[in-house]
Protein backbone atom coordinates (compact mmCIF):
# COMPACT_ATOMS: atom_id res chain seq x y z
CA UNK A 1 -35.57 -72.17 -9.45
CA UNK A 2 -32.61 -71.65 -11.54
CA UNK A 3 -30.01 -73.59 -10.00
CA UNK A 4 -26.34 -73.65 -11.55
CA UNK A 5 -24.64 -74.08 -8.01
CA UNK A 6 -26.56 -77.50 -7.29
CA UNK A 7 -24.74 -79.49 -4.70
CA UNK A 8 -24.79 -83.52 -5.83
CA UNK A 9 -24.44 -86.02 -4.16
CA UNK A 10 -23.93 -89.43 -5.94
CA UNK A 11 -24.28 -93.24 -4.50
CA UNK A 12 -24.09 -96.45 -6.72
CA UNK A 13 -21.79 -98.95 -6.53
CA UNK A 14 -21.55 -101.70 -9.71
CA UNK A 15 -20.54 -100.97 -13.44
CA UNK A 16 -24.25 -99.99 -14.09
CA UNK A 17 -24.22 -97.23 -12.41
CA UNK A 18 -20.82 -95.27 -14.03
CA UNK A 19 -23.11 -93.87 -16.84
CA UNK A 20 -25.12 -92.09 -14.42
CA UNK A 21 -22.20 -90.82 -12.34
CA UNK A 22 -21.12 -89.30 -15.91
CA UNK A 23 -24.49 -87.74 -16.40
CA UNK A 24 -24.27 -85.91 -13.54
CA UNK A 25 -20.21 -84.45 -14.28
CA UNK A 26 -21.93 -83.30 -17.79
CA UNK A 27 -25.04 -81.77 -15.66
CA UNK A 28 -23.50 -78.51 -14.75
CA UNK A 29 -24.33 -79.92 -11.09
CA UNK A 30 -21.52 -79.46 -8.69
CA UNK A 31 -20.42 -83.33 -7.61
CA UNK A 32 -19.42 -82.81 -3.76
CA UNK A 33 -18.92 -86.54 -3.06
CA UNK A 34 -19.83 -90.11 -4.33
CA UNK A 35 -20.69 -92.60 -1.95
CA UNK A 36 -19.86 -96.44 -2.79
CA UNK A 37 -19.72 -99.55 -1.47
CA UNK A 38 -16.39 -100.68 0.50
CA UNK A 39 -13.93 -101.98 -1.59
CA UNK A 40 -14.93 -106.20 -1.45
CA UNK A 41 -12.86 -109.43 -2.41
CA UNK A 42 -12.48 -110.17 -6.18
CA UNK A 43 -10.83 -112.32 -8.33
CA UNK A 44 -9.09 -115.55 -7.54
CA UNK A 45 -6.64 -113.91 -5.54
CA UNK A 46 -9.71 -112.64 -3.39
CA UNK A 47 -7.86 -109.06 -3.90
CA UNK A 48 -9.72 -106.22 -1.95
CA UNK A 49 -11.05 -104.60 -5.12
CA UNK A 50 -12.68 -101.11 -5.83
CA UNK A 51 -16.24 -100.63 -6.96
CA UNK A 52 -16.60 -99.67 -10.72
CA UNK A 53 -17.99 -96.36 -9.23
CA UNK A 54 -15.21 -95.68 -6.99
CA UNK A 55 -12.55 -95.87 -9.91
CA UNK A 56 -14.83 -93.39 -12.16
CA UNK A 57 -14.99 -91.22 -8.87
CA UNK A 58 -11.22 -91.62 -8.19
CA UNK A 59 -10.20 -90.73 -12.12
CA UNK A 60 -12.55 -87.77 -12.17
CA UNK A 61 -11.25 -86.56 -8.73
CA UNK A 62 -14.01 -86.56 -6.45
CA UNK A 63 -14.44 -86.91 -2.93
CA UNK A 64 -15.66 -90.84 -2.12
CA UNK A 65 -16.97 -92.17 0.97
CA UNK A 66 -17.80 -95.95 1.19
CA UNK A 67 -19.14 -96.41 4.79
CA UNK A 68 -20.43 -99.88 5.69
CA UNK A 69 -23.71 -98.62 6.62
CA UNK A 70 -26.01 -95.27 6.46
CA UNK A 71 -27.89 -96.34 9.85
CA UNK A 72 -25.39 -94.54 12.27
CA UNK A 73 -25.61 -90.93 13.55
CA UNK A 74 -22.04 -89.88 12.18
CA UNK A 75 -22.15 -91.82 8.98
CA UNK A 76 -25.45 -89.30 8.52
CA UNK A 77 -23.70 -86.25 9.87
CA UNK A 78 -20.71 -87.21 7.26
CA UNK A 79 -23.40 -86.78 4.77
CA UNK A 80 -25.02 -83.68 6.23
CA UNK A 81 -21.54 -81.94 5.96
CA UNK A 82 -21.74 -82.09 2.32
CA UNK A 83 -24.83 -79.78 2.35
CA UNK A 84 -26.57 -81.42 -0.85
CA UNK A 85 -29.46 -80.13 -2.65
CA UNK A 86 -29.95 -83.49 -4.61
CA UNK A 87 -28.92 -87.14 -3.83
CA UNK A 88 -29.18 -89.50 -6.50
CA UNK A 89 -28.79 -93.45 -5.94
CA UNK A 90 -28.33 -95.64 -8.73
CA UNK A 91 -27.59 -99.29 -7.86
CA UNK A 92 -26.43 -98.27 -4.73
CA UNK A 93 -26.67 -101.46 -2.42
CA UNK A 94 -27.34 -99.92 0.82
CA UNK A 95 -30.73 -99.39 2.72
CA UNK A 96 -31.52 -95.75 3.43
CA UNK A 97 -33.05 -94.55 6.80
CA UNK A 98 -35.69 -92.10 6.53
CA UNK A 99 -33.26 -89.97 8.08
CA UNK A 100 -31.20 -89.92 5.18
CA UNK A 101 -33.60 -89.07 2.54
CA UNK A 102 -34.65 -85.95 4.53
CA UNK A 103 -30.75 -84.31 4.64
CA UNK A 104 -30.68 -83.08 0.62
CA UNK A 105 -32.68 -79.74 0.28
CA UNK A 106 -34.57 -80.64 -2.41
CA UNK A 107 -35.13 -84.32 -2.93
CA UNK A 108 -33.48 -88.19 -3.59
CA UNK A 109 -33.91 -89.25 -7.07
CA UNK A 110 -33.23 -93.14 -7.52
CA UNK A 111 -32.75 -94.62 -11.24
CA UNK A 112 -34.36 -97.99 -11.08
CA UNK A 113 -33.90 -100.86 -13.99
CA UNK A 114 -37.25 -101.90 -14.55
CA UNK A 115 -41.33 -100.20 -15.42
CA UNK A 116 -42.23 -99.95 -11.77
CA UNK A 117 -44.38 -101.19 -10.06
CA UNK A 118 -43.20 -104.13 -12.09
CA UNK A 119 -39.78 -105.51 -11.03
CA UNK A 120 -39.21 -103.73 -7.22
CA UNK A 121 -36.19 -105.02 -6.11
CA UNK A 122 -32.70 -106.61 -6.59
CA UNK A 123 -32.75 -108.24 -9.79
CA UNK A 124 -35.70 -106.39 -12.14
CA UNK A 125 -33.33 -106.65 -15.23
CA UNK A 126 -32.44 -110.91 -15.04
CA UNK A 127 -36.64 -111.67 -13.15
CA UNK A 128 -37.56 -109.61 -16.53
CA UNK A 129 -35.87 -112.07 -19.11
CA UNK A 130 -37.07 -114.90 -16.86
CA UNK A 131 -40.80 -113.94 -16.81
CA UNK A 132 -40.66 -113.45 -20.83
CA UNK A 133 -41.73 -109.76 -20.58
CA UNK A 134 -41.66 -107.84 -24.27
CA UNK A 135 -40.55 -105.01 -22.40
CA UNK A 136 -38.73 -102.56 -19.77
CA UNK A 137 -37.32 -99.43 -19.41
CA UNK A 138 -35.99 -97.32 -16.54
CA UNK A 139 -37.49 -95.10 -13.99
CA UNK A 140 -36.38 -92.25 -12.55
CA UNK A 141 -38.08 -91.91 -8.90
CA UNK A 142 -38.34 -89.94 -6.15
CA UNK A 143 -37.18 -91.87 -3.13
CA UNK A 144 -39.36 -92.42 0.02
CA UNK A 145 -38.78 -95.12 2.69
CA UNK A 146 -40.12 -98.43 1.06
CA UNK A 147 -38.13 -100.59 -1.26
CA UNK A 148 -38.75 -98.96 -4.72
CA UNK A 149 -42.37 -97.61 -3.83
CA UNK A 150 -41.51 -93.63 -4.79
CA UNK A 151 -43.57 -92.03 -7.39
CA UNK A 152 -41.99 -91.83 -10.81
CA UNK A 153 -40.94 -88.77 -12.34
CA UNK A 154 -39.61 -89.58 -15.90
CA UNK A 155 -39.42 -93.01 -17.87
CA UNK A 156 -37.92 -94.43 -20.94
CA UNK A 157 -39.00 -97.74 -22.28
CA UNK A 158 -37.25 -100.87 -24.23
CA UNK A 159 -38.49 -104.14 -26.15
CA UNK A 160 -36.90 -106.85 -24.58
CA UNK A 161 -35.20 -108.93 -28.11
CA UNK A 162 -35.58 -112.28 -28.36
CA UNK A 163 -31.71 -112.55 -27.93
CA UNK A 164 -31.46 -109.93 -25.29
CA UNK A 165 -29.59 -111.27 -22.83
CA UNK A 166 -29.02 -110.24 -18.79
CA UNK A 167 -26.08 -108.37 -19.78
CA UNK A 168 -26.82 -107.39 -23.46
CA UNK A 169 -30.46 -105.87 -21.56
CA UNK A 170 -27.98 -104.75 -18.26
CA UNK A 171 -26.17 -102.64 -20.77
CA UNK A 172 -28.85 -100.88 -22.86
CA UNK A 173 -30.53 -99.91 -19.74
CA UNK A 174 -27.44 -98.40 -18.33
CA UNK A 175 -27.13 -96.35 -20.93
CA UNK A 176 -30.89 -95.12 -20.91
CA UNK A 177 -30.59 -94.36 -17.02
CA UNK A 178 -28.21 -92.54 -17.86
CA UNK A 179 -30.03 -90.53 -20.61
CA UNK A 180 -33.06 -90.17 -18.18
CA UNK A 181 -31.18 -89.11 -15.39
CA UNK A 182 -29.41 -86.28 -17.89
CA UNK A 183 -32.89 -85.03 -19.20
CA UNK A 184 -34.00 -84.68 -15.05
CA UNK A 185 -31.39 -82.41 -14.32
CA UNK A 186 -31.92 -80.51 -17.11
CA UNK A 187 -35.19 -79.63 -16.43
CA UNK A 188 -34.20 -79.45 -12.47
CA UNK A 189 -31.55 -76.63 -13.32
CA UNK A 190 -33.41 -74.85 -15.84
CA UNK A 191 -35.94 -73.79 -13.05
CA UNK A 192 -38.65 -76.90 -13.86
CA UNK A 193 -40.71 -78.64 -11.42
CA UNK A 194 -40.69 -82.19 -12.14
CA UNK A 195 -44.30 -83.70 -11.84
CA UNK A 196 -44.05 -86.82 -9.52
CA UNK A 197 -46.43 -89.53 -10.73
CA UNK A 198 -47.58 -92.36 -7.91
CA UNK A 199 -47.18 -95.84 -8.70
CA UNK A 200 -50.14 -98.10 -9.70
CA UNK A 201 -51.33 -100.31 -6.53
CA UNK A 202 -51.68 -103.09 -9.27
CA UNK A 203 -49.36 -104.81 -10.92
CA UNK A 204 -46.06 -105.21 -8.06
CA UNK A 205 -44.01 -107.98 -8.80
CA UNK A 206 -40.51 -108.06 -6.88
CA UNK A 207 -37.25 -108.61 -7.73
CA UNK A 208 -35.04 -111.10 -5.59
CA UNK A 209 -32.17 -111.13 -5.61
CA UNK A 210 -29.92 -113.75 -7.35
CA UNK A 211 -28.71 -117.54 -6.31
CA UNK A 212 -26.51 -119.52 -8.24
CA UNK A 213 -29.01 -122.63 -7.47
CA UNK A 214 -31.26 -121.08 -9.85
CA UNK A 215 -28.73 -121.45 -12.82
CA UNK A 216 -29.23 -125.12 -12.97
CA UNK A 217 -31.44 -126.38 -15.89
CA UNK A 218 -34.60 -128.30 -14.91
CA UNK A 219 -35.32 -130.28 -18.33
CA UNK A 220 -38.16 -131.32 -17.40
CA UNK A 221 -39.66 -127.52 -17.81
CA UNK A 222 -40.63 -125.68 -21.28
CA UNK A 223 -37.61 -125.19 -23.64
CA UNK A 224 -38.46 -121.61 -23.95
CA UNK A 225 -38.46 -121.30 -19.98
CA UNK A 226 -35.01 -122.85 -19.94
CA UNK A 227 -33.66 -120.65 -22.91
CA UNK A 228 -35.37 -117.50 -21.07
CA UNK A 229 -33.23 -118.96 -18.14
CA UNK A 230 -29.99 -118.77 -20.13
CA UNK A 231 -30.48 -115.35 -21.53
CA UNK A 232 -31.31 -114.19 -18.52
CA UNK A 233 -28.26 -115.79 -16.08
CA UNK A 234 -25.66 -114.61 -19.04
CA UNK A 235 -22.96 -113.63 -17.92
CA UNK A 236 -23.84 -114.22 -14.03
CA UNK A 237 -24.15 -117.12 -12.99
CA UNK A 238 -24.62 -119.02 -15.97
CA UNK A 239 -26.47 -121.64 -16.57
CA UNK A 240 -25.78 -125.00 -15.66
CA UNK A 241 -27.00 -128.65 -17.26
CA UNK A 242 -26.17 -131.49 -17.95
CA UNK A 243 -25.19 -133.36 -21.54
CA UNK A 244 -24.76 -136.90 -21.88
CA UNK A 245 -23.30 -136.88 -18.18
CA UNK A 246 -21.45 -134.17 -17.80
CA UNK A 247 -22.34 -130.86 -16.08
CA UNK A 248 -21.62 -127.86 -18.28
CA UNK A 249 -22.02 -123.84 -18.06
CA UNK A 250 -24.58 -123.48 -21.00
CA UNK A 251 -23.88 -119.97 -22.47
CA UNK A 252 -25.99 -120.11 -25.68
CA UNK A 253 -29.46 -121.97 -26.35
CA UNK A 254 -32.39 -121.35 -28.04
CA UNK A 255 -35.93 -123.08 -27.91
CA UNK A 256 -36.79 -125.51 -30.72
CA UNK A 257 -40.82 -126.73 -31.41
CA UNK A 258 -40.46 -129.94 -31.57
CA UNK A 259 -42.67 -133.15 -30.62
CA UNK A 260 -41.01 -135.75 -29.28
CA UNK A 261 -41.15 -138.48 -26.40
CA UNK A 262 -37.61 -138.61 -25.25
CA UNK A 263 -36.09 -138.74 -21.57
CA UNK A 264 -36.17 -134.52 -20.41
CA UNK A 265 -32.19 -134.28 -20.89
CA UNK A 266 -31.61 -136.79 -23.21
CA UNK A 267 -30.01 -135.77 -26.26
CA UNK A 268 -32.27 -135.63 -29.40
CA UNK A 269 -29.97 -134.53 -32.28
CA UNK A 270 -26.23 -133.17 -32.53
CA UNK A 271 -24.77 -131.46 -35.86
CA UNK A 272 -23.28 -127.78 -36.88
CA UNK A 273 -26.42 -126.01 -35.53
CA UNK A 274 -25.52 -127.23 -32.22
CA UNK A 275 -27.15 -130.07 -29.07
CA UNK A 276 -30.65 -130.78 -29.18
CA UNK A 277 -31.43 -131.79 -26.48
CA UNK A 278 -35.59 -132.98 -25.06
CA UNK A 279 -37.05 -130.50 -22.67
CA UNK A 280 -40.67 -131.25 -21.11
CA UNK A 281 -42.20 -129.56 -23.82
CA UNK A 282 -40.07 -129.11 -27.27
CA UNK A 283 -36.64 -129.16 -27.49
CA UNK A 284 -33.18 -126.73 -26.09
CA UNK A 285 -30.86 -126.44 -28.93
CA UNK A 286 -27.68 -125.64 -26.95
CA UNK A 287 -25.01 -123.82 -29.29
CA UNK A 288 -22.24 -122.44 -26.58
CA UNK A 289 -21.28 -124.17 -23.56
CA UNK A 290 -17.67 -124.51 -21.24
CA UNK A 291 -16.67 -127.50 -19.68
CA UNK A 292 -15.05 -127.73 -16.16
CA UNK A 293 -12.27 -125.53 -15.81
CA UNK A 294 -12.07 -125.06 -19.61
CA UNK A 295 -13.26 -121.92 -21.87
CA UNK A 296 -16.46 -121.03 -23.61
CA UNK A 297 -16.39 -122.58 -26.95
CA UNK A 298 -19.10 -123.22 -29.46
CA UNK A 299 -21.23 -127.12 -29.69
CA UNK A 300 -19.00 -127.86 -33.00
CA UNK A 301 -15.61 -127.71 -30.61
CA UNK A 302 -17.68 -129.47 -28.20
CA UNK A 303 -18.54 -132.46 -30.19
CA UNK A 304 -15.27 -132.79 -31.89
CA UNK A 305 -14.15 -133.44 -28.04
CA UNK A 306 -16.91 -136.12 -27.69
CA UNK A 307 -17.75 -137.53 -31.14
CA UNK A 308 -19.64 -140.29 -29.68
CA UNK A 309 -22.64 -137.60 -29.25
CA UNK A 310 -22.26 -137.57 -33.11
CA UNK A 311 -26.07 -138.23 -34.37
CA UNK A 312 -27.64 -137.10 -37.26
CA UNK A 313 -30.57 -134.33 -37.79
């Protein structure tokens, strides 16, 4: 099926998904709308804001719609009207109803942040870091009624670097959803069938979704399970601990073999390298923090403020 006329229909919502959006402009698809969230509160000013997708949509001057919910009979025959041949969701945020993956012609592709079946869910790129997985990648699946369950039609993989953080990692794989969303509707126009692979019944770990009570630092766990914990909540929410009393955002630690028998929390060591500070097992040498209602600024600033944490190597 040769298929130059395709009628595309986008939904994603959050800066993640603005690559993809792009991918589909440079298809040779025809973009009839773009579905995103409604605009939501931001800022201090709690400012009704646009999505990141809407203001792509807006500059590239397509049709948006940003209904509250897919689960009503004209919210569905909105969609309808568009005639699509292809919907593609990336990062959406919305639930579809079965009735809404049967009204494109030809199928709903989804591009998903994570190897599935490893990682269904909210958070796949942040529960990644957290776990310590060497790797992940993106999938692009064909959609069916449970959360991330479709079979997978293409796939492009990642390491995971030991200084990948959530949004260093929320980046790269942005850019290869992107790339494997591009090479689908390649093949797609140029007349291929895709081959739709199921996903493995082993292996399904989930995804929740985010809460800012995970960002605080339990020192009495592994130093590389709080540094993993710190990659991963960077730059949302941040991690939280505390040093010498105070409760800091800790941007910037790494995980330090080291035997000791100190307090979990206490501080072991300070000097240019940054805090040291006893974990349960080794040591979290903290090297970017912010204090309350102050800036992110390295451990050297940090110490010059407090120079009674002065102690030597």
């Amino acid at each position: 099926m040769n298929s130059p006329g395709l009628r595309l229909v986008f939904a994603g919502t959050p800066d993640f998904a603005v690559p993809c959006l792009e991918a589909c402009r440079a298809s040779g698809a025809q973009v009839v709308a773009v579905y995103t969230q409604p605009d939501r509160p931001a800022g201090r000013g709690r400012k009704l804001t646009p999505s990141p997708v809407k203001q792509a949509a807006l500059a590239a001057g397509l049709a948006v719609e940003q209904p509250e919910s897919l689960k009503s009979a004209e919210a569905q025959q909105a969609l309808a009207a568009y005639r699509p041949d292809l919907l593609v969701v990336v990062a959406y945020g919305l639930i579809l109803p079965r009735k809404v993956l049967a009204i494109p012609r030809l199928a709903c592709w989804n591009v998903h942040a994570s190897l599935l079946p490893r990682w269904r869910g909210a958070a796949p790129i942040q529960r990644a870091i957290l776990a310590g997985d060497r790797e992940s990648g993106v999938d692009l699946m064909q959609m069916e009624a449970g959360l991330d369950t479709g079979p997978v039609l293409l796939q492009r993989r990642t390491p995971i670097a030991r200084e990948d953080t959530g949004g260093s990692l929320h980046d790269r794989l942005s850019q290869l959803g992107a790339e494997v969303l591009a090479d689908g509707l390649r093949r797609l126009l140029a007349g291929e069938k895709l081959t739709a692979t199921p996903q493995p019944a082993e292996g399904v770990t989930y995804a929740h979704k985010l809460d800012k009570a995970e960002a605080r630092l339990d020192f009495g766990q592994s130093a590389i399970e709080l540094e993993r914990q710190v990659r991963a909540f960077d730059p949302w929410p941040v991690a939280e601990g505390e040093i010498a009393g105070e409760l800091l955002r800790i941007w910037a630690a790494q995980a330090i073999e080291l035997d000791h028998h100190a307090t979990p929390g206490s501080v072991l060591a300070t000097g240019r390298n940054g805090i040291d500070l006893a974990c349960g097992r080794g040591a979290l040498r903290v090297t970017a923090l912010q204090r309350a209602g102050g800036k992110r600024i390295g451990a050297v600033d940090y110490l010059n403020a407090r120079p009674e944490l002065r102690q030597p190597r």
